[in-house]
N, C-alpha and C. Protein backbone atom coordinates (compact mmCIF):
# COMPACT_ATOMS: atom_id res chain seq x y z
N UNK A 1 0.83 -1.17 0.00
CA UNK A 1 0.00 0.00 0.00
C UNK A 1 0.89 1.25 0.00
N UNK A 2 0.70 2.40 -0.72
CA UNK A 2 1.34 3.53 -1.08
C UNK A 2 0.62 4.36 0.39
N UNK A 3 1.78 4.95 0.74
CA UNK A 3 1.78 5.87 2.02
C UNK A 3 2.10 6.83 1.84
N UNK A 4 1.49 8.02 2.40
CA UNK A 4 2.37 9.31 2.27
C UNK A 4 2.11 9.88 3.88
N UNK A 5 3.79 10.60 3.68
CA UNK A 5 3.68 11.78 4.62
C UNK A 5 3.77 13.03 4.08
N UNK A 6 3.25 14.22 5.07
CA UNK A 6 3.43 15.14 4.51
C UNK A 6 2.42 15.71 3.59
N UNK A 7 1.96 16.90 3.24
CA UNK A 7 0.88 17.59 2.12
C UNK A 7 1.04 17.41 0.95
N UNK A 8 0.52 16.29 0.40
CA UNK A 8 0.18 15.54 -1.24
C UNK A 8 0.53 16.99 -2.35
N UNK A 9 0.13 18.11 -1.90
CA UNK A 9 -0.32 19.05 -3.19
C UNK A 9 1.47 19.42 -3.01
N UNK A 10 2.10 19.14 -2.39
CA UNK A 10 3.72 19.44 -2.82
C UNK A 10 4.13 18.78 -4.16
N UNK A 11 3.67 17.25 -4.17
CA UNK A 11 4.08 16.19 -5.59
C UNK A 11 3.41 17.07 -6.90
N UNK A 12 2.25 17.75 -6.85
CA UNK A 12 1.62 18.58 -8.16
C UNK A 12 2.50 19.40 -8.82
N UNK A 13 2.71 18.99 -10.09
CA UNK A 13 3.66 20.36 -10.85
C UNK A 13 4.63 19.35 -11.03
N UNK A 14 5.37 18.59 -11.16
CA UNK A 14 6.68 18.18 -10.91
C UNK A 14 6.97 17.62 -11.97
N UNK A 15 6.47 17.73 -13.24
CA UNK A 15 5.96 17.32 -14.25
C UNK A 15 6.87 18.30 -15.06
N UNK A 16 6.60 19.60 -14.99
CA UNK A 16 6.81 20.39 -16.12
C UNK A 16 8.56 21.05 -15.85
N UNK A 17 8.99 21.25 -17.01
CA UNK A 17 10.49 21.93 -17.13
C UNK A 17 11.13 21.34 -15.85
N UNK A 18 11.10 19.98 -15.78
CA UNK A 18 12.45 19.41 -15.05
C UNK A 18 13.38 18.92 -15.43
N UNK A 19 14.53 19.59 -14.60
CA UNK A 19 16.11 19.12 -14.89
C UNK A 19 16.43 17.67 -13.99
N UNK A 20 16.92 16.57 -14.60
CA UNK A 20 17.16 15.46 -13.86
C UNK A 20 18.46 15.41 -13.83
N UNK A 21 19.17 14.86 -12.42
CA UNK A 21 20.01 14.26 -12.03
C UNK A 21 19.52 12.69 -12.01
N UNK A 22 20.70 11.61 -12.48
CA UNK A 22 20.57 10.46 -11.80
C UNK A 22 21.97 10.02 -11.55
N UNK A 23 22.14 9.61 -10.29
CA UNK A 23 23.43 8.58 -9.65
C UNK A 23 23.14 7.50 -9.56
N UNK A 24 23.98 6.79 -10.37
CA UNK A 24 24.33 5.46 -10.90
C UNK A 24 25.06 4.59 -9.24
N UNK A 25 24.46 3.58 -9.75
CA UNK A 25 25.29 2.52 -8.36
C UNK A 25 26.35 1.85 -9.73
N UNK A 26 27.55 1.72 -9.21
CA UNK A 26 28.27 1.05 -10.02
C UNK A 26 29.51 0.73 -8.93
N UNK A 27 30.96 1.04 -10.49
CA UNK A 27 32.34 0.30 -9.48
C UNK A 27 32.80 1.40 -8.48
N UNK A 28 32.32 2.91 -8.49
CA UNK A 28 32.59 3.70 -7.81
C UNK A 28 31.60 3.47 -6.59
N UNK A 29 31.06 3.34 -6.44
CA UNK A 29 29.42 3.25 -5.26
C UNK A 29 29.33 4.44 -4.91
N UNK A 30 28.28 4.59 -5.04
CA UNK A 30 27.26 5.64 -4.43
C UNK A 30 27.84 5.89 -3.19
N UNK A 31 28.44 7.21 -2.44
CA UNK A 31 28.29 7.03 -0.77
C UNK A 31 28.12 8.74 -0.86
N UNK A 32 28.36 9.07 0.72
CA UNK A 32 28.21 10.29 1.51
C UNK A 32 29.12 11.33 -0.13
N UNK A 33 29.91 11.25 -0.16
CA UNK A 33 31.04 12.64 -0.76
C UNK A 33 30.41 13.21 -1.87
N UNK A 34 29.15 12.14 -2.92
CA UNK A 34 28.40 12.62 -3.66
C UNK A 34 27.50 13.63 -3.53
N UNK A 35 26.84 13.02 -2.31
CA UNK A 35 25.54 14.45 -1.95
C UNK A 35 26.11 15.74 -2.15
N UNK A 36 27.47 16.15 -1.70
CA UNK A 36 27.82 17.44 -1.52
C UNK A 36 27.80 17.75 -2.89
N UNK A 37 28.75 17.19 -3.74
CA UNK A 37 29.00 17.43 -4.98
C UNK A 37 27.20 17.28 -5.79
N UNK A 38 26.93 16.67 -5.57
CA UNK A 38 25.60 16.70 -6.78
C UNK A 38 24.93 18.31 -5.78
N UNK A 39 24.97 18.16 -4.77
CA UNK A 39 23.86 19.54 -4.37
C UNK A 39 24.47 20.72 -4.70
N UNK A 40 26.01 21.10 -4.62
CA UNK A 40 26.34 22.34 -5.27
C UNK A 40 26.06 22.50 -6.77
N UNK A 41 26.59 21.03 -7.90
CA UNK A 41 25.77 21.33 -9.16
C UNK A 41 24.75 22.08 -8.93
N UNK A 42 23.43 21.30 -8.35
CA UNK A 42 22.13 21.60 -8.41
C UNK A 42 22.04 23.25 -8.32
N UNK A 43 22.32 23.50 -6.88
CA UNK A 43 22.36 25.11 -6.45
C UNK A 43 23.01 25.99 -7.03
N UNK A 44 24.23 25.35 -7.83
CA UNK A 44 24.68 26.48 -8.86
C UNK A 44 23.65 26.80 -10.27
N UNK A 45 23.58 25.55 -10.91
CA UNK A 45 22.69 25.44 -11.47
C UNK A 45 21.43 26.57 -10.95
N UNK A 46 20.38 26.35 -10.50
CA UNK A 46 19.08 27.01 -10.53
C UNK A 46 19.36 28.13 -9.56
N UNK A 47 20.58 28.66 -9.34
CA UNK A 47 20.64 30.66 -8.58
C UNK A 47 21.22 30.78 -9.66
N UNK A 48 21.32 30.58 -10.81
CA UNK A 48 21.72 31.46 -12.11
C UNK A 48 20.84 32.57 -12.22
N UNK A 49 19.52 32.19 -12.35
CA UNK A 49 18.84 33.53 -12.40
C UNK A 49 18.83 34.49 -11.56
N UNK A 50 19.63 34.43 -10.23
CA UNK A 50 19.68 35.84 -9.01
C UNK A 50 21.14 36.21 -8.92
N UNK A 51 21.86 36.23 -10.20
CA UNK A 51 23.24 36.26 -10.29
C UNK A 51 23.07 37.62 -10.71
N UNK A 52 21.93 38.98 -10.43
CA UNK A 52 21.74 40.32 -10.39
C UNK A 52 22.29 40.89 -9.12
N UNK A 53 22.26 40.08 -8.17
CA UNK A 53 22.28 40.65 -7.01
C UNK A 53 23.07 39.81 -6.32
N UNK A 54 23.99 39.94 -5.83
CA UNK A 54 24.81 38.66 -5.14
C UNK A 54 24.67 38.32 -3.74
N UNK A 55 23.52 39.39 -2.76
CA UNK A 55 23.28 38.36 -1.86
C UNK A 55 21.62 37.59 -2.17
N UNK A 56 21.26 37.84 -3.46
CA UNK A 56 20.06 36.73 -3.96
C UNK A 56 20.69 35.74 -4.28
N UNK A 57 21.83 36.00 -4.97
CA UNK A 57 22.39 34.69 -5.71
C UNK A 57 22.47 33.82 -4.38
N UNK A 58 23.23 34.05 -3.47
CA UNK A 58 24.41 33.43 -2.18
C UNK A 58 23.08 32.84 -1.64
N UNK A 59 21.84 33.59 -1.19
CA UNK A 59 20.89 32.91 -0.26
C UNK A 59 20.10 32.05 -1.05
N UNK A 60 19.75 32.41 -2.23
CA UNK A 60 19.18 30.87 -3.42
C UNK A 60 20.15 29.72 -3.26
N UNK A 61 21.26 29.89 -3.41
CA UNK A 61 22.09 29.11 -3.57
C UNK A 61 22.50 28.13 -2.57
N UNK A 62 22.29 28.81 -1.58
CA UNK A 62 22.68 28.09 -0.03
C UNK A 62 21.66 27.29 0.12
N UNK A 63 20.05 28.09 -0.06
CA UNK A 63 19.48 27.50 0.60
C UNK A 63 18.63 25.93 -0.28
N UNK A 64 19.09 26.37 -1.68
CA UNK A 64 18.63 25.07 -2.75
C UNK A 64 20.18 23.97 -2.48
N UNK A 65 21.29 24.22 -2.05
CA UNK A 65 22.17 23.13 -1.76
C UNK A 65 21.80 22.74 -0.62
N UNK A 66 21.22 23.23 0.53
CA UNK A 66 21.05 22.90 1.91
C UNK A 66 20.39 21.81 1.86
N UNK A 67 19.08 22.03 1.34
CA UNK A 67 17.82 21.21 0.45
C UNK A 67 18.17 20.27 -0.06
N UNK A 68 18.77 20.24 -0.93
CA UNK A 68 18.70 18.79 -1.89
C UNK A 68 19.97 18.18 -1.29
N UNK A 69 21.09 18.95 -0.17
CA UNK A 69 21.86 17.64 0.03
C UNK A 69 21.24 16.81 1.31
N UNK A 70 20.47 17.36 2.15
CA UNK A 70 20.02 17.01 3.11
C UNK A 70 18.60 15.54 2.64
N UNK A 71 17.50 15.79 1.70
CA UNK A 71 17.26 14.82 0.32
C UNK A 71 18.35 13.64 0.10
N UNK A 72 19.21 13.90 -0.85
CA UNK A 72 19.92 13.34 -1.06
C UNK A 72 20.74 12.52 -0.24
N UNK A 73 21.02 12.80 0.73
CA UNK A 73 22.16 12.20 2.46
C UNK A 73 20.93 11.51 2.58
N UNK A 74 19.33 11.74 2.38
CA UNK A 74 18.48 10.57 3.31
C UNK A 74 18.24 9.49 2.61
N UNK A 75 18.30 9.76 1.19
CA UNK A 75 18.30 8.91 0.00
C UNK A 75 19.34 7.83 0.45
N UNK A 76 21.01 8.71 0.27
CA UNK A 76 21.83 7.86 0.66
C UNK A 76 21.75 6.71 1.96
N UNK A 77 21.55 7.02 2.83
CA UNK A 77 21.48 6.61 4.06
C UNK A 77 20.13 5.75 4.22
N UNK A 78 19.25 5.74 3.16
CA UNK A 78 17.80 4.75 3.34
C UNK A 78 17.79 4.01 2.60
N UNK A 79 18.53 3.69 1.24
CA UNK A 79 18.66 3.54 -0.19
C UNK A 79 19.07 1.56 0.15
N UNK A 80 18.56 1.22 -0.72
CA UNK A 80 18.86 -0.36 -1.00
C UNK A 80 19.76 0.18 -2.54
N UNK A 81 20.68 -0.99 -2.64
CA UNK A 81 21.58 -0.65 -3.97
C UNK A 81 20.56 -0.20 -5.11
N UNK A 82 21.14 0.88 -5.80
CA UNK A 82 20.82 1.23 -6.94
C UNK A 82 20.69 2.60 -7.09
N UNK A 83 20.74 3.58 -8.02
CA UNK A 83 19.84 4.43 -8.23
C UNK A 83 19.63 5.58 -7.27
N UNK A 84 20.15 6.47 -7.49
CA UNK A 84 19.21 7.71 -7.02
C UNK A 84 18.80 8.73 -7.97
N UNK A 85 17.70 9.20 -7.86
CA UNK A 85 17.28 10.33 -9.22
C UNK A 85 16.78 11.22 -8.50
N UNK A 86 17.14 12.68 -9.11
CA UNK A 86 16.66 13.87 -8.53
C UNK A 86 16.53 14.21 -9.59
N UNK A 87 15.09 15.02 -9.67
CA UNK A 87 14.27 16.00 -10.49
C UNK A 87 13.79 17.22 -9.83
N UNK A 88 14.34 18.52 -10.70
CA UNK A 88 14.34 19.80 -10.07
C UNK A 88 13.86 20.79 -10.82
N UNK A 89 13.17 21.83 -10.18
CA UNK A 89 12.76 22.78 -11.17
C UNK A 89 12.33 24.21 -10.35
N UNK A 90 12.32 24.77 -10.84
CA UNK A 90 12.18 26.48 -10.10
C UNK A 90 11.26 27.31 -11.00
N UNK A 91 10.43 28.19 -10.51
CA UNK A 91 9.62 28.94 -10.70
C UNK A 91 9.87 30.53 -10.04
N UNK A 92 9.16 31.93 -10.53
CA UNK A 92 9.30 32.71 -9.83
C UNK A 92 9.15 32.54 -8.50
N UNK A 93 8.35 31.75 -7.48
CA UNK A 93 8.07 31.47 -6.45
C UNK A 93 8.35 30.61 -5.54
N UNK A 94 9.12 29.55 -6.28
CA UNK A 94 9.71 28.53 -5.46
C UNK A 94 10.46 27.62 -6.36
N UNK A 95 11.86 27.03 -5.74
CA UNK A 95 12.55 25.47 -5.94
C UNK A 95 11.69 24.68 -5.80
N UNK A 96 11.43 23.47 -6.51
CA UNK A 96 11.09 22.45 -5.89
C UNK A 96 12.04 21.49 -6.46
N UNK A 97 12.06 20.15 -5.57
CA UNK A 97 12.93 19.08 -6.09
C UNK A 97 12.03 17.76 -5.49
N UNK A 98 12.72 16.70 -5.97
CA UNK A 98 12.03 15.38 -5.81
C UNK A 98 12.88 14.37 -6.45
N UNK A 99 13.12 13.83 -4.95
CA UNK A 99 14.80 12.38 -5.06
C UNK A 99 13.91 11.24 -4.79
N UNK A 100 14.21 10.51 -5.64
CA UNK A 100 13.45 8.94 -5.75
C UNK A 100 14.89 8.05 -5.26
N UNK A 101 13.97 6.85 -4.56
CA UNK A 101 15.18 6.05 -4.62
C UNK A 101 14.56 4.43 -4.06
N UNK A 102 14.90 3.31 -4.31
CA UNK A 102 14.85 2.13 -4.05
C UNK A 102 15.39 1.85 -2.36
N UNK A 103 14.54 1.30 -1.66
CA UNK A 103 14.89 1.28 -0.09
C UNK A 103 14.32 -0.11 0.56
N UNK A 104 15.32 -0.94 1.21
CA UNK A 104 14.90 -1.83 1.66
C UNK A 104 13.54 -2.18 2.93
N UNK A 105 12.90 -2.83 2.99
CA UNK A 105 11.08 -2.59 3.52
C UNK A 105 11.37 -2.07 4.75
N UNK A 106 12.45 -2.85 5.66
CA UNK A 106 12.36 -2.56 7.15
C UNK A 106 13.22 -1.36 7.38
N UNK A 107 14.27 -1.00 6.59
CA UNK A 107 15.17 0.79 6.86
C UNK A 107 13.57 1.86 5.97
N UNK A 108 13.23 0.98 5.23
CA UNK A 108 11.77 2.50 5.42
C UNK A 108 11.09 2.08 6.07
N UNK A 109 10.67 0.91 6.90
CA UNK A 109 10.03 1.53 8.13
C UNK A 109 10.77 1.94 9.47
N UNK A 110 11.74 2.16 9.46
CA UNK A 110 12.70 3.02 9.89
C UNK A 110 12.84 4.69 9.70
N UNK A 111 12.51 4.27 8.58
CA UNK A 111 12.74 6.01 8.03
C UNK A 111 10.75 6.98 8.27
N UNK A 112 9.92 5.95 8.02
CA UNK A 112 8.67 6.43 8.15
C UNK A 112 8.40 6.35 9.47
N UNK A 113 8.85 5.62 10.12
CA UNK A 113 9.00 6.11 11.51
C UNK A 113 9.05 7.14 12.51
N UNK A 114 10.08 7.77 11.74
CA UNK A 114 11.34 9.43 11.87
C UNK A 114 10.67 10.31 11.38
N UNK A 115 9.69 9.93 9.90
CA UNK A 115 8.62 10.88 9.57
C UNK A 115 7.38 10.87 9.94
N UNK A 116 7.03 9.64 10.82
CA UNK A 116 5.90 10.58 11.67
C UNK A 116 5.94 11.24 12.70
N UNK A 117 7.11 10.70 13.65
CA UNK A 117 7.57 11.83 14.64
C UNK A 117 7.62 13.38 14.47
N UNK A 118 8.65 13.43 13.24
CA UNK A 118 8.90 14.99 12.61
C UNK A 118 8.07 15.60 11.98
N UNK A 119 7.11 15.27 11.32
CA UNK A 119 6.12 15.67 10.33
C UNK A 119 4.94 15.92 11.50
N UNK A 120 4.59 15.64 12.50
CA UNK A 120 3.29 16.39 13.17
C UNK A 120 3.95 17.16 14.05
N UNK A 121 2.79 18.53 14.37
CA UNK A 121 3.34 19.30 14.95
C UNK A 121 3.83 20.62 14.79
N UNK A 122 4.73 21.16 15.35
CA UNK A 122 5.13 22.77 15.20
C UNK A 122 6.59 22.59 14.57
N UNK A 123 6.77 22.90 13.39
CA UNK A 123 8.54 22.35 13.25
C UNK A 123 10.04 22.94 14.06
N UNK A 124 9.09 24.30 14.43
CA UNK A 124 10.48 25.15 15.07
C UNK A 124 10.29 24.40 17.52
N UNK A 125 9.13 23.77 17.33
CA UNK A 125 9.27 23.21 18.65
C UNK A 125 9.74 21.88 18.44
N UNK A 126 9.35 20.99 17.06
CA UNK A 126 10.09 19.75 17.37
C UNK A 126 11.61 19.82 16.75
N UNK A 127 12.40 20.87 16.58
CA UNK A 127 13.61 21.05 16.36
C UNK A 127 14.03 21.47 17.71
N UNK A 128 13.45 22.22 18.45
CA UNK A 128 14.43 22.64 19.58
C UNK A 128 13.95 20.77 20.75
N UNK A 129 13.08 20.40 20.59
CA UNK A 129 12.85 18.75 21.03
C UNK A 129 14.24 18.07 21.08
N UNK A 130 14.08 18.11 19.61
CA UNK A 130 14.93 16.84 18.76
C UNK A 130 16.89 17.74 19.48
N UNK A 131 16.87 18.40 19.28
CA UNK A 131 17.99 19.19 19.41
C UNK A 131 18.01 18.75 21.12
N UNK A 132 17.52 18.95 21.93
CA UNK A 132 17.60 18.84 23.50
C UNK A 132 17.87 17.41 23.64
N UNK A 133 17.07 16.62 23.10
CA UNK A 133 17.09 15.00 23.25
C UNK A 133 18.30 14.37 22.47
N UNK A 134 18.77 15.45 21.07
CA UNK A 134 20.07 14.47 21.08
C UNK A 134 21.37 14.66 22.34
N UNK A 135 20.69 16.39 22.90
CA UNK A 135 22.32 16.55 23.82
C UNK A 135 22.52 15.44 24.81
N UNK A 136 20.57 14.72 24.68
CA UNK A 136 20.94 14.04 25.98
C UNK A 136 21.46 12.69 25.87
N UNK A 137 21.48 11.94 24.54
CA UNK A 137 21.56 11.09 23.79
C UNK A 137 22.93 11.16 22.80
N UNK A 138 23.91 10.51 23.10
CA UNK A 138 24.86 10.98 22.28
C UNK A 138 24.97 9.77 21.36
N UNK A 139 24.63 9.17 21.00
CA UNK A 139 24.51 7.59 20.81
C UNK A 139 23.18 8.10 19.56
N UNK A 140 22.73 8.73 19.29
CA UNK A 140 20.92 9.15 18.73
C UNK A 140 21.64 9.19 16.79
N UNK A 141 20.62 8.57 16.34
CA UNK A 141 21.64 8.30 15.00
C UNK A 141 20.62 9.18 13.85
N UNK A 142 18.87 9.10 14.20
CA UNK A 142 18.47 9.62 13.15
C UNK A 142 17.65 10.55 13.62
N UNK A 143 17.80 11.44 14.00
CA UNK A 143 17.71 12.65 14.41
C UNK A 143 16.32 13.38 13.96
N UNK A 144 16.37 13.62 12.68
CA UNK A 144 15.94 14.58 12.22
C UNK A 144 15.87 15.90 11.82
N UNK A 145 17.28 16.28 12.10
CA UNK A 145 17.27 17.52 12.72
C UNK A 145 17.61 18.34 11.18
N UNK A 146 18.10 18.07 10.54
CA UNK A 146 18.15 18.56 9.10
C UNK A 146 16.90 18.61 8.39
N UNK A 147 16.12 17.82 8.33
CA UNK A 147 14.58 17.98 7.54
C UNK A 147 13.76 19.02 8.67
N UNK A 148 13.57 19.22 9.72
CA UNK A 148 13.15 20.11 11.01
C UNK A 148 13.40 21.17 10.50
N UNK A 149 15.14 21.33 10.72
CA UNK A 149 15.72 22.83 10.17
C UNK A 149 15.26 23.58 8.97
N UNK A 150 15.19 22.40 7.99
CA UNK A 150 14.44 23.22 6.92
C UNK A 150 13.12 23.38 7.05
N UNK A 151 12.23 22.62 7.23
CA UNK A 151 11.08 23.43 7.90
C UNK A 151 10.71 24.47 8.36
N UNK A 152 11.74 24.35 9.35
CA UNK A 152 11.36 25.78 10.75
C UNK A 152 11.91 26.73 10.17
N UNK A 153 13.38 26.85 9.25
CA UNK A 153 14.07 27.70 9.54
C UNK A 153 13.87 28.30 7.66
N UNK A 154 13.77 27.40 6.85
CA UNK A 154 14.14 27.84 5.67
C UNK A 154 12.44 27.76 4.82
N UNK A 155 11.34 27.36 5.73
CA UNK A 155 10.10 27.21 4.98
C UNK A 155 10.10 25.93 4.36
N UNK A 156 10.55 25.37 4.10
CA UNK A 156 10.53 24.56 3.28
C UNK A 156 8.93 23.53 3.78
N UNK A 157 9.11 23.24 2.53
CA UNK A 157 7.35 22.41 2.64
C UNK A 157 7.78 20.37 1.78
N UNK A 158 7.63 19.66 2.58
CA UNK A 158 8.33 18.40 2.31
C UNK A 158 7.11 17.63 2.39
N UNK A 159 7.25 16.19 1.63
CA UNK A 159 6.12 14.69 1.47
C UNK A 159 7.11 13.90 1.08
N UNK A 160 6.81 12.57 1.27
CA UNK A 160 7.38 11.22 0.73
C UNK A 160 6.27 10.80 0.56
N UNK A 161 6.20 10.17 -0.44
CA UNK A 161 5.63 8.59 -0.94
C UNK A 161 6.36 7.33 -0.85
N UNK A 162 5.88 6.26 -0.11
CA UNK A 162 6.38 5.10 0.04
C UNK A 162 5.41 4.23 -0.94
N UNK A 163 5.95 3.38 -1.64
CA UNK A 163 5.14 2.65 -2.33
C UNK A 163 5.81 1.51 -3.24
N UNK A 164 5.19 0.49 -2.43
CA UNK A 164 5.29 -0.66 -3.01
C UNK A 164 5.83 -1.51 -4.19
N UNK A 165 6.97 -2.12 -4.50
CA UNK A 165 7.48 -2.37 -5.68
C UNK A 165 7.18 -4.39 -6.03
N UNK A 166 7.87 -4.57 -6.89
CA UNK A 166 7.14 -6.04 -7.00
C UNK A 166 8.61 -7.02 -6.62
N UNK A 167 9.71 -6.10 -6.08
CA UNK A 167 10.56 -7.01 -5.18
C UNK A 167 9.63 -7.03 -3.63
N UNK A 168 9.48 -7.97 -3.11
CA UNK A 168 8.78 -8.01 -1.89
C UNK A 168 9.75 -7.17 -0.97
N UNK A 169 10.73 -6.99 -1.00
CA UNK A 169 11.53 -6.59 0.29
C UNK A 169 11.96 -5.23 -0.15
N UNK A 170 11.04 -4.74 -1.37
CA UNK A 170 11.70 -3.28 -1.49
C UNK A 170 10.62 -2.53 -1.01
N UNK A 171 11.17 -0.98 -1.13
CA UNK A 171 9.98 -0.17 -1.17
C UNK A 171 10.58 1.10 -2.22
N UNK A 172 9.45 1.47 -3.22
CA UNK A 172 10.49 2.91 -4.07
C UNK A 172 9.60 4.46 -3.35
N UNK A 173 10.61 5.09 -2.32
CA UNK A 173 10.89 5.85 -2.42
C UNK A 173 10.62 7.16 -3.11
N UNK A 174 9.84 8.38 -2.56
CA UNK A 174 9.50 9.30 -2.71
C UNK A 174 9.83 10.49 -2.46
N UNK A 175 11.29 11.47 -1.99
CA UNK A 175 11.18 12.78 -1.52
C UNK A 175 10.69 13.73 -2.34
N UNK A 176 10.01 14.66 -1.85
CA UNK A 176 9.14 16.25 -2.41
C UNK A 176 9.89 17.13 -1.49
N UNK A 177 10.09 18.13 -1.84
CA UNK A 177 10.03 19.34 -1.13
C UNK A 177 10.10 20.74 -2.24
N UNK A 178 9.76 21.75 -1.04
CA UNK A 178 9.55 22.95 -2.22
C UNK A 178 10.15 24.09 -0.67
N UNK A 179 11.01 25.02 -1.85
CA UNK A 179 11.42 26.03 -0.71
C UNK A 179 10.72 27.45 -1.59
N UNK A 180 10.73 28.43 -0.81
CA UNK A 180 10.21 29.53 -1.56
C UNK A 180 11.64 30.18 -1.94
N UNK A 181 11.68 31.08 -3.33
CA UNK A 181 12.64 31.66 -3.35
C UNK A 181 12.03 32.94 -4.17
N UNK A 182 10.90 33.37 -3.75
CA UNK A 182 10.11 34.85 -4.16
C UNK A 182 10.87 35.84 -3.04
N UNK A 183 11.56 35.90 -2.17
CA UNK A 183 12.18 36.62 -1.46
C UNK A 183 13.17 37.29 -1.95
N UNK A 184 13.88 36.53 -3.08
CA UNK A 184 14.93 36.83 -3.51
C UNK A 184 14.16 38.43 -4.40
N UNK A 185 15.05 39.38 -5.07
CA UNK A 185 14.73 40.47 -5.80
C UNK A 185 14.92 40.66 -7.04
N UNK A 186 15.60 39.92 -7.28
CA UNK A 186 15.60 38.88 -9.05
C UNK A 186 14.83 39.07 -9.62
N UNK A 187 14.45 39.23 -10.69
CA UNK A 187 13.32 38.44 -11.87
C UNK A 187 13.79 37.76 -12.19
N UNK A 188 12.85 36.43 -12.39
CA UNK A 188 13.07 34.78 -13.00
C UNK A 188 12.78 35.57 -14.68
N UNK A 189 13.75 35.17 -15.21
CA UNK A 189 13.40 35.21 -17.18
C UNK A 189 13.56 34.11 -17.90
């Protein structure tokens, strides 16, 4: 059965003028050193258009790498071999992106776990939570505290879809999120 967390009307749109990334599992493997590198592409990539103003550019930029590496690190870190794909696209009003990925049944219910904790609620109270309970916990491995932060701190608006594949022991993998970047003073052309 297909699950979601998070507000469905984030996945709408995701369709039109997207740029794809995909990371290959191969003889290099997929690990941690990629996220960084694929999220600065990304963020260089789509603050081209606030390259008028250079602290639009710097805060698009920061805050669309913040985004998709934090995505991407959960991808990594939930992921059964294979595959990760990110699809991205920007509007006058907002980034959005959306990382798919193949995940073994019991690390996503691991991971949907973490998203129902984090996903109800106030995001800027279950960050200062999550933040108190790891000081007390040093041993605390999945936190949350990066998907929170963007919430509370950067707006950001996030969903997964979990849903069912015809390996019994998989599940494929859904991240959404959308940040606003109408703040910036740019015109999108």
């Amino acid at each position: 059965m297909t699950t979601l967390f998070g507000p469905a009307d984030i996945a709408i749109g995701m369709r039109d003028s997207v740029s794809r990334v995909r990371l290959f599992d191969g003889p290099l493997e997929l690990s941690w050193h990629h996220c960084a590198t694929t999220s600065d592409f990304i963020a260089d990539l789509f603050a081209l258009p606030f390259q008028a103003s250079r602290n639009d550019y710097k805060e698009v930029r920061h805050s669309i790498g913040y985004l998709v590496n934090e995505l991407v690190e959960n991808a990594m870190k939930f992921r059964a071999p294979g595959e990760v794909l990110i699809e991205a696209s920007i509007d006058s009003e907002s980034f959005k992106v959306k990382v798919s990925n193949l995940a073994v049944d019991d690390i996503a219910s691991e991971f949907q776990n973490l998203l129902s904790e984090i996903t109800v609620g106030d995001p800027g109270e279950l960050l200062i939570q999550r933040i108190e309970a790891n000081a007390a916990d040093a041993e605390a491995t999945q936190s949350g505290l990066g998907l929170l932060t963007l919430m509370s701190d950067y707006g950001a608006r996030l969903a997964w879809i979990f849903s069912p594949t015809e390996e019994n022991d998989r599940v494929w993998v859904e991240a959404y999120a959308s940040i606003p970047v109408s703040n910036a003073r740019s015109e999108m052309g």
